[in-house]
PDB file of N, CA and C in Angstrom:
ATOM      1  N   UNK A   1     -13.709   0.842   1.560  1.00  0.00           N
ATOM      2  CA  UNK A   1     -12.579   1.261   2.355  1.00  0.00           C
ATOM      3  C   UNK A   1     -12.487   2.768   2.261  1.00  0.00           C
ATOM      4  N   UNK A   2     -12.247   3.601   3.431  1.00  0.00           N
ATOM      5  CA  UNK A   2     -12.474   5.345   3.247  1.00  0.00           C
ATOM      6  C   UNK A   2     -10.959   5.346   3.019  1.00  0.00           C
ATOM      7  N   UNK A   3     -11.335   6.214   2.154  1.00  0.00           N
ATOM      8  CA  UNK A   3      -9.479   6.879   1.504  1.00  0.00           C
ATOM      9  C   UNK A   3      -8.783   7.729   2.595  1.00  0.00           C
ATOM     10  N   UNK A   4      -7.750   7.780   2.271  1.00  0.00           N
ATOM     11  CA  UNK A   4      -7.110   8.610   3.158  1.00  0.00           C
ATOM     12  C   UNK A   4      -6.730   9.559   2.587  1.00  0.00           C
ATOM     13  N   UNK A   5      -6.244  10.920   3.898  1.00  0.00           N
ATOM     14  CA  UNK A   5      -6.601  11.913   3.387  1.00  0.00           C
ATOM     15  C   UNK A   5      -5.449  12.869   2.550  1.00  0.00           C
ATOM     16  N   UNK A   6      -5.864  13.512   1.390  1.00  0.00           N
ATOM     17  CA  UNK A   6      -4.684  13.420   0.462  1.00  0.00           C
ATOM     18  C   UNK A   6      -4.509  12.525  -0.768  1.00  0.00           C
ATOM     19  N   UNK A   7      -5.230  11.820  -0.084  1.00  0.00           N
ATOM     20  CA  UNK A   7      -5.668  10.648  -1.847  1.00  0.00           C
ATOM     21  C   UNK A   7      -6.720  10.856  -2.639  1.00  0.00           C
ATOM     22  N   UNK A   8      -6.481  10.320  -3.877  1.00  0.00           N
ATOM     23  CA  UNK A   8      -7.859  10.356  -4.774  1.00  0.00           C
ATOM     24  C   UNK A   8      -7.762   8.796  -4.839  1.00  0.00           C
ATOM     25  N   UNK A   9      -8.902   8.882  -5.695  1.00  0.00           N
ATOM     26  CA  UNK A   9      -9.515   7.501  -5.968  1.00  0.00           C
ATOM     27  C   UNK A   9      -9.729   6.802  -7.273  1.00  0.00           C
ATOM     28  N   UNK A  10      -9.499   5.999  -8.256  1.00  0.00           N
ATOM     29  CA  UNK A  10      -9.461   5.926  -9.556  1.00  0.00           C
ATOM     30  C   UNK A  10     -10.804   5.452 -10.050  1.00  0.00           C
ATOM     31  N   UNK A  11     -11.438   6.051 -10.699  1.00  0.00           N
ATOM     32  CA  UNK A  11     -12.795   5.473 -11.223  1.00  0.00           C
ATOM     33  C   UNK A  11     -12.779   4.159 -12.259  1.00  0.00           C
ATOM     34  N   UNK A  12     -13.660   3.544 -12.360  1.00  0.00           N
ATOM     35  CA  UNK A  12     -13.719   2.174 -13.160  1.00  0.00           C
ATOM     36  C   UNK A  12     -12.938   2.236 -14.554  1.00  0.00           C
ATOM     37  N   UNK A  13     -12.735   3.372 -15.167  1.00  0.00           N
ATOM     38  CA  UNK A  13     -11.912   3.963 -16.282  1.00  0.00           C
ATOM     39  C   UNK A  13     -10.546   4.428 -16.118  1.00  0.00           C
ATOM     40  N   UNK A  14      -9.988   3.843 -14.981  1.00  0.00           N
ATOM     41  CA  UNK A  14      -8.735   4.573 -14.789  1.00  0.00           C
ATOM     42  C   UNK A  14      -8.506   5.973 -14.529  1.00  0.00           C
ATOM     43  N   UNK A  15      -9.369   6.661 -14.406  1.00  0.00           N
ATOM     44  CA  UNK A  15      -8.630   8.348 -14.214  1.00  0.00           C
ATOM     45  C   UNK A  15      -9.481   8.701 -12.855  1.00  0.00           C
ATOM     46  N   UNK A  16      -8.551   9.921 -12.421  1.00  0.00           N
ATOM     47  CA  UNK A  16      -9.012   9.993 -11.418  1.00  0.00           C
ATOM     48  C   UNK A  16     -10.555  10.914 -10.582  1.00  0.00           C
ATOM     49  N   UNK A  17     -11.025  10.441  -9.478  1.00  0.00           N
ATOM     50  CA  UNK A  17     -11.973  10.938  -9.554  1.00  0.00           C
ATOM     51  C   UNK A  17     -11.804  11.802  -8.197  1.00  0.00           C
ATOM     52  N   UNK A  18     -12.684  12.398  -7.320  1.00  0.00           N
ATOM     53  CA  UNK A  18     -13.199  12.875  -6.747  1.00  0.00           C
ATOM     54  C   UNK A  18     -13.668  11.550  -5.517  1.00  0.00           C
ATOM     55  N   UNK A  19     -13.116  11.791  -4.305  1.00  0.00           N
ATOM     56  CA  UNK A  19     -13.395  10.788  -3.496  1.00  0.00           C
ATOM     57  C   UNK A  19     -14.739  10.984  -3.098  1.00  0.00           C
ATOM     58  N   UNK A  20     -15.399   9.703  -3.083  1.00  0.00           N
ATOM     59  CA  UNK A  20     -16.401   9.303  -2.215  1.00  0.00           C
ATOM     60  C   UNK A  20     -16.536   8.158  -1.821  1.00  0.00           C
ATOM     61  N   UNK A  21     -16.971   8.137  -0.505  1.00  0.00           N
ATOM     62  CA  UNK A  21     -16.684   6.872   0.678  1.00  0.00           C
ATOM     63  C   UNK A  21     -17.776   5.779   0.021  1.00  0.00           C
ATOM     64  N   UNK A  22     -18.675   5.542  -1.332  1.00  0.00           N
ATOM     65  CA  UNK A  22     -18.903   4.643  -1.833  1.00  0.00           C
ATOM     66  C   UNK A  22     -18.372   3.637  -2.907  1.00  0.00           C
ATOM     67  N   UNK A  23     -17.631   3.705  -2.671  1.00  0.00           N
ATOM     68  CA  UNK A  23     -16.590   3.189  -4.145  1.00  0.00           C
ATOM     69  C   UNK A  23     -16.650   1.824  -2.823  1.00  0.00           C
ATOM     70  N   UNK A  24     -16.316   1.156  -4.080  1.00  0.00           N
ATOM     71  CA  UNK A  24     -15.679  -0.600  -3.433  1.00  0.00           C
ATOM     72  C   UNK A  24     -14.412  -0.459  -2.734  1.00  0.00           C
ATOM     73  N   UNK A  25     -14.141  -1.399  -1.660  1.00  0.00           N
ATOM     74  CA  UNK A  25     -13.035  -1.112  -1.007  1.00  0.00           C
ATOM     75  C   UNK A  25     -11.723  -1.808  -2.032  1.00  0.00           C
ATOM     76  N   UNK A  26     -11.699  -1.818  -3.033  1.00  0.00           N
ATOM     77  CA  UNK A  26     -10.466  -2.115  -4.032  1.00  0.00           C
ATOM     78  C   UNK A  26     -10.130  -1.684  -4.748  1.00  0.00           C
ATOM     79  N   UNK A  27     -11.050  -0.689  -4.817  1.00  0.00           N
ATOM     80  CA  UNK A  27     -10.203   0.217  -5.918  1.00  0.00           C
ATOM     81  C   UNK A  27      -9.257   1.028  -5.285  1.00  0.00           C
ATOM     82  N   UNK A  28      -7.967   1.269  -6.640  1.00  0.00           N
ATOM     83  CA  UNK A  28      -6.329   1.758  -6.504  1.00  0.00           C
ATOM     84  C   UNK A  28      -6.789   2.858  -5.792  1.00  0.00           C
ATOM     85  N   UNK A  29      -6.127   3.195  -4.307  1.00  0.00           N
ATOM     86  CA  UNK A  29      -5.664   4.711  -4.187  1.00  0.00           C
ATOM     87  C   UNK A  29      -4.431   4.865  -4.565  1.00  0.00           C
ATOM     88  N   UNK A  30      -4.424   6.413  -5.018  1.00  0.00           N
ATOM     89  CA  UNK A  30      -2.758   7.130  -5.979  1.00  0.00           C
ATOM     90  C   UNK A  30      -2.859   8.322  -4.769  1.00  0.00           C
ATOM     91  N   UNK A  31      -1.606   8.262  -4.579  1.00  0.00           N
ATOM     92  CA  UNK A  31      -1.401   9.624  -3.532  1.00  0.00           C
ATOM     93  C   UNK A  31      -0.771  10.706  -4.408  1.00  0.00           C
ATOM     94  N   UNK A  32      -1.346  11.835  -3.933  1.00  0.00           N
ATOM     95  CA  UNK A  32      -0.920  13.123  -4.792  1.00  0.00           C
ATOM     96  C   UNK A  32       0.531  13.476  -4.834  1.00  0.00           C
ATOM     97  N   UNK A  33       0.896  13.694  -5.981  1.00  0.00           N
ATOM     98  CA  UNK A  33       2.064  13.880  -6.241  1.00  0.00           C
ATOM     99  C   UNK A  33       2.894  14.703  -4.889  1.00  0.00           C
ATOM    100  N   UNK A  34       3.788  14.306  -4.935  1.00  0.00           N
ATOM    101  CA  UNK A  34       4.935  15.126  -4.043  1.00  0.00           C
ATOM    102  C   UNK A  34       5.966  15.228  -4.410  1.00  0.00           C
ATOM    103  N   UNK A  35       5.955  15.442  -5.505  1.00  0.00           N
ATOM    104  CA  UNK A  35       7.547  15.350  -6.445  1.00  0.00           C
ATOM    105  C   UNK A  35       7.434  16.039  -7.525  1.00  0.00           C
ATOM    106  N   UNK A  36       8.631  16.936  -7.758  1.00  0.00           N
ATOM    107  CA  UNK A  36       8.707  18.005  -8.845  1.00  0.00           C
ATOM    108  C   UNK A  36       8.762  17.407 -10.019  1.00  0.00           C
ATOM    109  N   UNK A  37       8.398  17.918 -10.956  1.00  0.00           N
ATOM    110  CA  UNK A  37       8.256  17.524 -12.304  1.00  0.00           C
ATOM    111  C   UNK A  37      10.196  17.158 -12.876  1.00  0.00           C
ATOM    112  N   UNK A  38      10.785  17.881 -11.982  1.00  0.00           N
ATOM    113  CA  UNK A  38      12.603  17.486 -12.599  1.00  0.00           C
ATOM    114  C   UNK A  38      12.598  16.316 -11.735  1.00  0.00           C
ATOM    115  N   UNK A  39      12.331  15.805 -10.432  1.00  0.00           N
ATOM    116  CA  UNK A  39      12.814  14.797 -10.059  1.00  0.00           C
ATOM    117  C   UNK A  39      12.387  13.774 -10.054  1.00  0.00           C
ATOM    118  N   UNK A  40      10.948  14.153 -11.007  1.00  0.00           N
ATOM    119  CA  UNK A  40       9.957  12.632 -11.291  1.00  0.00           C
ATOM    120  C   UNK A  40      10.724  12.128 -12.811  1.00  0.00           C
ATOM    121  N   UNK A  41      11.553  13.370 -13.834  1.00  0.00           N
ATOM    122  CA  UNK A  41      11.579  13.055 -14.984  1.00  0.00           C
ATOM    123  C   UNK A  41      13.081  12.021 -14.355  1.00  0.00           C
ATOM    124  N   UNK A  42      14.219  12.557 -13.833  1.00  0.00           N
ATOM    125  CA  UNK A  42      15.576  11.721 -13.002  1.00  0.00           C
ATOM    126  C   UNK A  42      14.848  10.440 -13.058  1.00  0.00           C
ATOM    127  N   UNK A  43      13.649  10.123 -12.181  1.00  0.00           N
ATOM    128  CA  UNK A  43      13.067   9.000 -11.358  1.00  0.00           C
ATOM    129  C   UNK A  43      12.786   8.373 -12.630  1.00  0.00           C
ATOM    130  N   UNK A  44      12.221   8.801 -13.588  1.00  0.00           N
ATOM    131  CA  UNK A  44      11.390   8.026 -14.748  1.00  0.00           C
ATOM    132  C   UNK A  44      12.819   7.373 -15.938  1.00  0.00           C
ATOM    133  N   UNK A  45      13.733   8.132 -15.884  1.00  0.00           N
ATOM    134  CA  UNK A  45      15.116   7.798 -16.414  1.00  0.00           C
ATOM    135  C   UNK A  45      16.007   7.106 -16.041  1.00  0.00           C
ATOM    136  N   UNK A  46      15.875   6.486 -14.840  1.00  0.00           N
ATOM    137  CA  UNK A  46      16.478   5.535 -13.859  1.00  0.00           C
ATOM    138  C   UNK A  46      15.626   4.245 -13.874  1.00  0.00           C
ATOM    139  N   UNK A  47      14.485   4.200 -14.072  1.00  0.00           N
ATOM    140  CA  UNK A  47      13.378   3.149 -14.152  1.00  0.00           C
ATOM    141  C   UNK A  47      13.637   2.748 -15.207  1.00  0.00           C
ATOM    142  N   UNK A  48      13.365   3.255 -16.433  1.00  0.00           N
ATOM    143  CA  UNK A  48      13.686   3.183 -18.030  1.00  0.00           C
ATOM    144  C   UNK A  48      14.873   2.437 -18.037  1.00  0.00           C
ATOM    145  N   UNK A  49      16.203   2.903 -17.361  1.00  0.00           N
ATOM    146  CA  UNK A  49      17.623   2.350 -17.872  1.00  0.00           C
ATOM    147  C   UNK A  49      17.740   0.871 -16.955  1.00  0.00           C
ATOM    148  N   UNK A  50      16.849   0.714 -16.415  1.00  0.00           N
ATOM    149  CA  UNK A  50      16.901  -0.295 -15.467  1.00  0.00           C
ATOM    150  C   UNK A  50      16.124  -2.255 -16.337  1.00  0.00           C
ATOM    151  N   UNK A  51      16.981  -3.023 -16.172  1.00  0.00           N
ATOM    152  CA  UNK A  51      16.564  -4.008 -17.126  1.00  0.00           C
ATOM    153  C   UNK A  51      14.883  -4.794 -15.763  1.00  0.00           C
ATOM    154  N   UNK A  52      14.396  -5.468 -16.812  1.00  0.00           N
ATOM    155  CA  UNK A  52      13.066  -5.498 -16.072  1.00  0.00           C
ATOM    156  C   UNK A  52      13.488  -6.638 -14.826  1.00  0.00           C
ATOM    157  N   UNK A  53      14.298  -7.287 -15.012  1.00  0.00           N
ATOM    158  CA  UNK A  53      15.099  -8.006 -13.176  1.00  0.00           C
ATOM    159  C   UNK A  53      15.022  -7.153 -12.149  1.00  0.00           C
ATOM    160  N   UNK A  54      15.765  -5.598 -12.926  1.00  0.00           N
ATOM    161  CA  UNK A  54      15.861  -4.726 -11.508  1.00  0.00           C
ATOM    162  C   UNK A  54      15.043  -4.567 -11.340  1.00  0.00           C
ATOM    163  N   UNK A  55      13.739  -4.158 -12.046  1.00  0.00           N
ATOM    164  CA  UNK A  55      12.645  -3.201 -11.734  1.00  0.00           C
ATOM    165  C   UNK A  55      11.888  -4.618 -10.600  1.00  0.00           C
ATOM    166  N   UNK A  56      11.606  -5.469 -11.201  1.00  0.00           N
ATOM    167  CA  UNK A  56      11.218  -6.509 -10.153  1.00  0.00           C
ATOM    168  C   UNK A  56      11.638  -6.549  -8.912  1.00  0.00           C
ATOM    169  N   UNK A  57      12.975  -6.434  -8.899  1.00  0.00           N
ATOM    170  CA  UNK A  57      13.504  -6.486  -7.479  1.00  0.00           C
ATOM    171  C   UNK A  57      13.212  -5.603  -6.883  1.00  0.00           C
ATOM    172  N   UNK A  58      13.163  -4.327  -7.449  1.00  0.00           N
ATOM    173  CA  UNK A  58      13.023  -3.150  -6.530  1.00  0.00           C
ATOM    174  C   UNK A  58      11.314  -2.963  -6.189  1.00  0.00           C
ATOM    175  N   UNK A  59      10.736  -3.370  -6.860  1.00  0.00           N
ATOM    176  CA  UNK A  59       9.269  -3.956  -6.678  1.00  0.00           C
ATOM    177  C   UNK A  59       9.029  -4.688  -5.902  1.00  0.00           C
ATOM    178  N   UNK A  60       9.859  -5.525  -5.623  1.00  0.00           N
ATOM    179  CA  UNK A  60       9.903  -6.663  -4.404  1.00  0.00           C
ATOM    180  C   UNK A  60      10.535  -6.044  -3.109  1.00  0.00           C
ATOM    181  N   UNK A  61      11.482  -5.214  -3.122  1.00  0.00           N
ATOM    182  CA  UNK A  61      12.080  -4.546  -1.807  1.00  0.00           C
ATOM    183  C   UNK A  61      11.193  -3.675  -1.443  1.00  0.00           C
ATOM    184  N   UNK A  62      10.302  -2.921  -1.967  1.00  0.00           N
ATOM    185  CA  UNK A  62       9.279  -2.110  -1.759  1.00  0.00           C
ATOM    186  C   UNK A  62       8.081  -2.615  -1.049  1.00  0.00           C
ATOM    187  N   UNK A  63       7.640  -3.626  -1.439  1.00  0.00           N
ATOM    188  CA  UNK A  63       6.705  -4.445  -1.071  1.00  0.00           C
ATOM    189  C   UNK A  63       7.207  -4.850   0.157  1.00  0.00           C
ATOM    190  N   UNK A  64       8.404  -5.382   0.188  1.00  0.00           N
ATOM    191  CA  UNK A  64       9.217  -5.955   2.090  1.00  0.00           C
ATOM    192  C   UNK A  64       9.406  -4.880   3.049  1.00  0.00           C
ATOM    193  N   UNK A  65       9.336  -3.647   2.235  1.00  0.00           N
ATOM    194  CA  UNK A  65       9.517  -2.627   3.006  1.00  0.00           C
ATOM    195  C   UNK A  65       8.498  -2.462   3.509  1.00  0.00           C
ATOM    196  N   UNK A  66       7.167  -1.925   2.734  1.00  0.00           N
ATOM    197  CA  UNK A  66       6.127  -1.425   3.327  1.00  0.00           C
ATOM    198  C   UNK A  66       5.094  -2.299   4.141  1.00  0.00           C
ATOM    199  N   UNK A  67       5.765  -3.966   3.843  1.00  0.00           N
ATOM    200  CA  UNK A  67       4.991  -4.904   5.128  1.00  0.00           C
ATOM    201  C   UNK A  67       5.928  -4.659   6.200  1.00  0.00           C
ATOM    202  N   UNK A  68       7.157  -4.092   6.463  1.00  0.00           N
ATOM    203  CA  UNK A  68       7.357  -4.453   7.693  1.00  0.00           C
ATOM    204  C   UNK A  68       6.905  -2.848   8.327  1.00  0.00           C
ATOM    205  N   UNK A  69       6.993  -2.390   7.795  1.00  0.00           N
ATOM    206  CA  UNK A  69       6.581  -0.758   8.219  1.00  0.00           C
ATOM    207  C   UNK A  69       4.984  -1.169   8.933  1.00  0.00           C
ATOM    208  N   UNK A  70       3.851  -1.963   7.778  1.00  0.00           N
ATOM    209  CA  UNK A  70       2.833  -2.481   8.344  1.00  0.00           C
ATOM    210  C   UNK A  70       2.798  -3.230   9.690  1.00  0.00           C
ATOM    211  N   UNK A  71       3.831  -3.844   9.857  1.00  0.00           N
ATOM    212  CA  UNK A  71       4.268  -5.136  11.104  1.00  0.00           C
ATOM    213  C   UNK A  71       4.510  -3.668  12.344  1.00  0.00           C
ATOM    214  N   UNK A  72       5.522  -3.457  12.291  1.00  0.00           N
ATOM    215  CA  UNK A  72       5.785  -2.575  12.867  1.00  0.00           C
ATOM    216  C   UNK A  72       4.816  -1.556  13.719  1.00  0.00           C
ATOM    217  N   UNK A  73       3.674  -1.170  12.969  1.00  0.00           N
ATOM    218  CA  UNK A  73       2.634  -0.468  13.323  1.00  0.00           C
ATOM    219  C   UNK A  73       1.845  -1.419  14.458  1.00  0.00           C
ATOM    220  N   UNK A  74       1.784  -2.532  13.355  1.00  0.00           N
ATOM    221  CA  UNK A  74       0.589  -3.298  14.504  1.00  0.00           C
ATOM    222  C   UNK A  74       1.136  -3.684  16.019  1.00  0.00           C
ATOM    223  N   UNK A  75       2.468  -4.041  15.819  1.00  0.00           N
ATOM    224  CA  UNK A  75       3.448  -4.258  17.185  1.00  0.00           C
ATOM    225  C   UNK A  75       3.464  -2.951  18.208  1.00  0.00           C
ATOM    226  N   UNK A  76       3.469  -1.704  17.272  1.00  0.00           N
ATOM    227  CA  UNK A  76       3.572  -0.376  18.644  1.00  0.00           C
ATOM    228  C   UNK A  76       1.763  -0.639  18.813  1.00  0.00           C
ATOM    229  N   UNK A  77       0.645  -1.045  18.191  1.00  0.00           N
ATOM    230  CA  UNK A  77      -0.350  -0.597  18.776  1.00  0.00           C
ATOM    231  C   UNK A  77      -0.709  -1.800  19.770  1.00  0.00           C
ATOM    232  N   UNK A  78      -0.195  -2.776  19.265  1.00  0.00           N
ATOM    233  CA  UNK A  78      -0.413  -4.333  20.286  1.00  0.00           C
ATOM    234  C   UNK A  78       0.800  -4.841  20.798  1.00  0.00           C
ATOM    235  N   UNK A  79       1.454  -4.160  21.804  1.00  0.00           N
ATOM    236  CA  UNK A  79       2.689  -4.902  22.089  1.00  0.00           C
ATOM    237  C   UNK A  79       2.775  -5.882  22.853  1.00  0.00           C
ATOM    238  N   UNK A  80       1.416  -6.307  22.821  1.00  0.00           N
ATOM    239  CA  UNK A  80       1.390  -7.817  24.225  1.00  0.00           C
ATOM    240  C   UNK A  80       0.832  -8.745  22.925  1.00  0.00           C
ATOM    241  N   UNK A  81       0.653  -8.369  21.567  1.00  0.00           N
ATOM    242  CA  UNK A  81       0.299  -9.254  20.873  1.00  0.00           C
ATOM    243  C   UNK A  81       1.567 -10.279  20.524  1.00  0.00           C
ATOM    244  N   UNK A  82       1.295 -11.825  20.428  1.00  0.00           N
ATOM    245  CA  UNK A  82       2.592 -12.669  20.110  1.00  0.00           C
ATOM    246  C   UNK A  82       2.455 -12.360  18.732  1.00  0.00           C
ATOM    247  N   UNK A  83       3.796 -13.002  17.656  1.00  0.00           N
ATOM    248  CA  UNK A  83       4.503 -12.819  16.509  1.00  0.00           C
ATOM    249  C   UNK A  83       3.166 -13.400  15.489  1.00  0.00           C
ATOM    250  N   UNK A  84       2.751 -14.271  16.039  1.00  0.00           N
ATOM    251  CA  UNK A  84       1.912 -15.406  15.169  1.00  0.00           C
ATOM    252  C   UNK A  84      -0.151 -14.439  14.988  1.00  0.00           C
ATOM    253  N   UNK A  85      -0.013 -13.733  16.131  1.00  0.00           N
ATOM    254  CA  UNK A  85      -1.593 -13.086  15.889  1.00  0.00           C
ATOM    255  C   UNK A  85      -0.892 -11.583  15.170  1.00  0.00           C
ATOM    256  N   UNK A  86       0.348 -11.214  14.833  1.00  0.00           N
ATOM    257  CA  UNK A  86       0.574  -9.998  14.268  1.00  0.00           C
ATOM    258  C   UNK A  86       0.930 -10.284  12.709  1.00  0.00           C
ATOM    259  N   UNK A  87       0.865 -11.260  12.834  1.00  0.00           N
ATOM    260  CA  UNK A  87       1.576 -12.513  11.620  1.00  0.00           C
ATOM    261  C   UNK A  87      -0.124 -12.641  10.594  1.00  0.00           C
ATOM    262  N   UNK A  88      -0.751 -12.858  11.380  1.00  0.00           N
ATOM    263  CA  UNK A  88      -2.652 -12.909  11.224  1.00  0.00           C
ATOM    264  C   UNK A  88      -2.951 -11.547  10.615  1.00  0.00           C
ATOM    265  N   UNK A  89      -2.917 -10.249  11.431  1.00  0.00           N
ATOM    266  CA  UNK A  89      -3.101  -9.614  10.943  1.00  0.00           C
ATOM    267  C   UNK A  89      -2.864  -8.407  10.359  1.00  0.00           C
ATOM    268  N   UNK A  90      -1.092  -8.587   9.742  1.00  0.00           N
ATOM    269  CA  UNK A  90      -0.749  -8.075   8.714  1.00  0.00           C
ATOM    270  C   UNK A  90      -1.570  -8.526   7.639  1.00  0.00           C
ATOM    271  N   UNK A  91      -2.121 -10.236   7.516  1.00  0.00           N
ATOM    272  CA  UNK A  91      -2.551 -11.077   6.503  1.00  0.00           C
ATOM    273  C   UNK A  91      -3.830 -10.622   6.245  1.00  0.00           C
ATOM    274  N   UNK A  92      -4.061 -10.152   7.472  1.00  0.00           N
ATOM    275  CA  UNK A  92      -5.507  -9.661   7.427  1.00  0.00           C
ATOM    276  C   UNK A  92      -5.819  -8.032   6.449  1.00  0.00           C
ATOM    277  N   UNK A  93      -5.015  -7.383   7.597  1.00  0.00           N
ATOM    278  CA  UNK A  93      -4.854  -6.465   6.702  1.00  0.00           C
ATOM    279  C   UNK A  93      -4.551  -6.064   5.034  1.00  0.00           C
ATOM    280  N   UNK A  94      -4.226  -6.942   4.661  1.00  0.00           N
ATOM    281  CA  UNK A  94      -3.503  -7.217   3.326  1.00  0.00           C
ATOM    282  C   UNK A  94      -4.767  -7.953   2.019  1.00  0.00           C
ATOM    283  N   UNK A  95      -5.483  -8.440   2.690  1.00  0.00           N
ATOM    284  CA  UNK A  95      -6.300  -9.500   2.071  1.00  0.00           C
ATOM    285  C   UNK A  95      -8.008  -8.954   2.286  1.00  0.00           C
ATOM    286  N   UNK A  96      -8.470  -9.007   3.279  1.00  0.00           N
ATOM    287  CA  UNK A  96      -9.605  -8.836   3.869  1.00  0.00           C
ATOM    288  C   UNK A  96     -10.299  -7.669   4.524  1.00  0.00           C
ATOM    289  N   UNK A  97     -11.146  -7.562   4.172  1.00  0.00           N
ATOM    290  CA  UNK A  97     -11.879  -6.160   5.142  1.00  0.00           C
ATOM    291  C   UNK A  97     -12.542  -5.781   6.142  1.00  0.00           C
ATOM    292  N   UNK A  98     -12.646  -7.419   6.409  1.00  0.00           N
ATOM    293  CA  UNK A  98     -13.242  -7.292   7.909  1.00  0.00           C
ATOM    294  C   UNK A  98     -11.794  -8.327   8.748  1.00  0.00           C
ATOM    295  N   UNK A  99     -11.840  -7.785  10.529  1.00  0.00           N
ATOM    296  CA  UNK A  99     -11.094  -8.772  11.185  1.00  0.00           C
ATOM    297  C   UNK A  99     -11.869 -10.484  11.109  1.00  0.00           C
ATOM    298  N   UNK A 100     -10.486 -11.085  11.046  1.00  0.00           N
ATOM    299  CA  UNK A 100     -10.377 -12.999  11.260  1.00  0.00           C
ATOM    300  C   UNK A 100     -11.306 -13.169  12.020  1.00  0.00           C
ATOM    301  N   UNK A 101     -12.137 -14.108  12.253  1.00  0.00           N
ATOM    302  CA  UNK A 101     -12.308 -14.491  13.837  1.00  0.00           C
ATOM    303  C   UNK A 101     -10.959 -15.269  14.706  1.00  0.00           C
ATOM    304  N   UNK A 102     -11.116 -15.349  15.734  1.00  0.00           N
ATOM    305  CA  UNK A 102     -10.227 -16.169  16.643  1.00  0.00           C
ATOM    306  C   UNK A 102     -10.057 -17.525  16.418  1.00  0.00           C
ATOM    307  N   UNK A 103      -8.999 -17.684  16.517  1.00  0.00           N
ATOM    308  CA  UNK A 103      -8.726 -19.310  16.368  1.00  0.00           C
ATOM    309  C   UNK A 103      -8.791 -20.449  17.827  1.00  0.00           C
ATOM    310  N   UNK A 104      -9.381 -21.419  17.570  1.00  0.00           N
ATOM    311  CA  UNK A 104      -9.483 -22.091  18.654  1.00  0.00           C
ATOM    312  C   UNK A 104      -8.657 -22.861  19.121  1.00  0.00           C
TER     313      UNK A 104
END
């Protein structure tokens, strides 16, 4: 999978490397920081005071967020697509690296 641009790429050891378009398409991309060192430490002190329910939940609203943001995309680029083939390939997107075939 080619990274996008602004990302690095994590090598088999966890740290980060230097992109190149041969890596497996699963390994983690981390996007470069965009946050000041005071408002990552706020962010990291709010996570901390948070019991691990919240952190789940907010792990889970994140995740609902950024599929419908995904949905969303595929709907402005296919707007004659019905609910059920955008339904496909969010799944697709999410799971697999090549497109489904068609269903009969």
């Amino acid at each position: 999978m080619p990274s996008r641009p602004g990302w690095s790429r994590l090598s088999s050891s966890g740290r980060l490397r230097e992109d190149d378009h041969t890596s497996a398409w699963y390994h983690f991309a981390v996007p470069v920081a965009d946050t000041t060192p005071a408002a990552r430490a706020v962010q990291l002190e709010i996570q901390r005071s948070m019991t691990g329910e919240q952190r789940l939940l907010l792990a889970f609203e994140m995740s609902m967020f950024a599929r419908e943001l995904s949905r969303e995309r595929i709907r402005r680029e296919h707007p004659d697509w019905p609910e059920s083939k955008i339904a496909r390939e969010l799944l697709r997107l999410a799971f697999l690296p090549s497109p489904l075939p068609d269903l009969q």
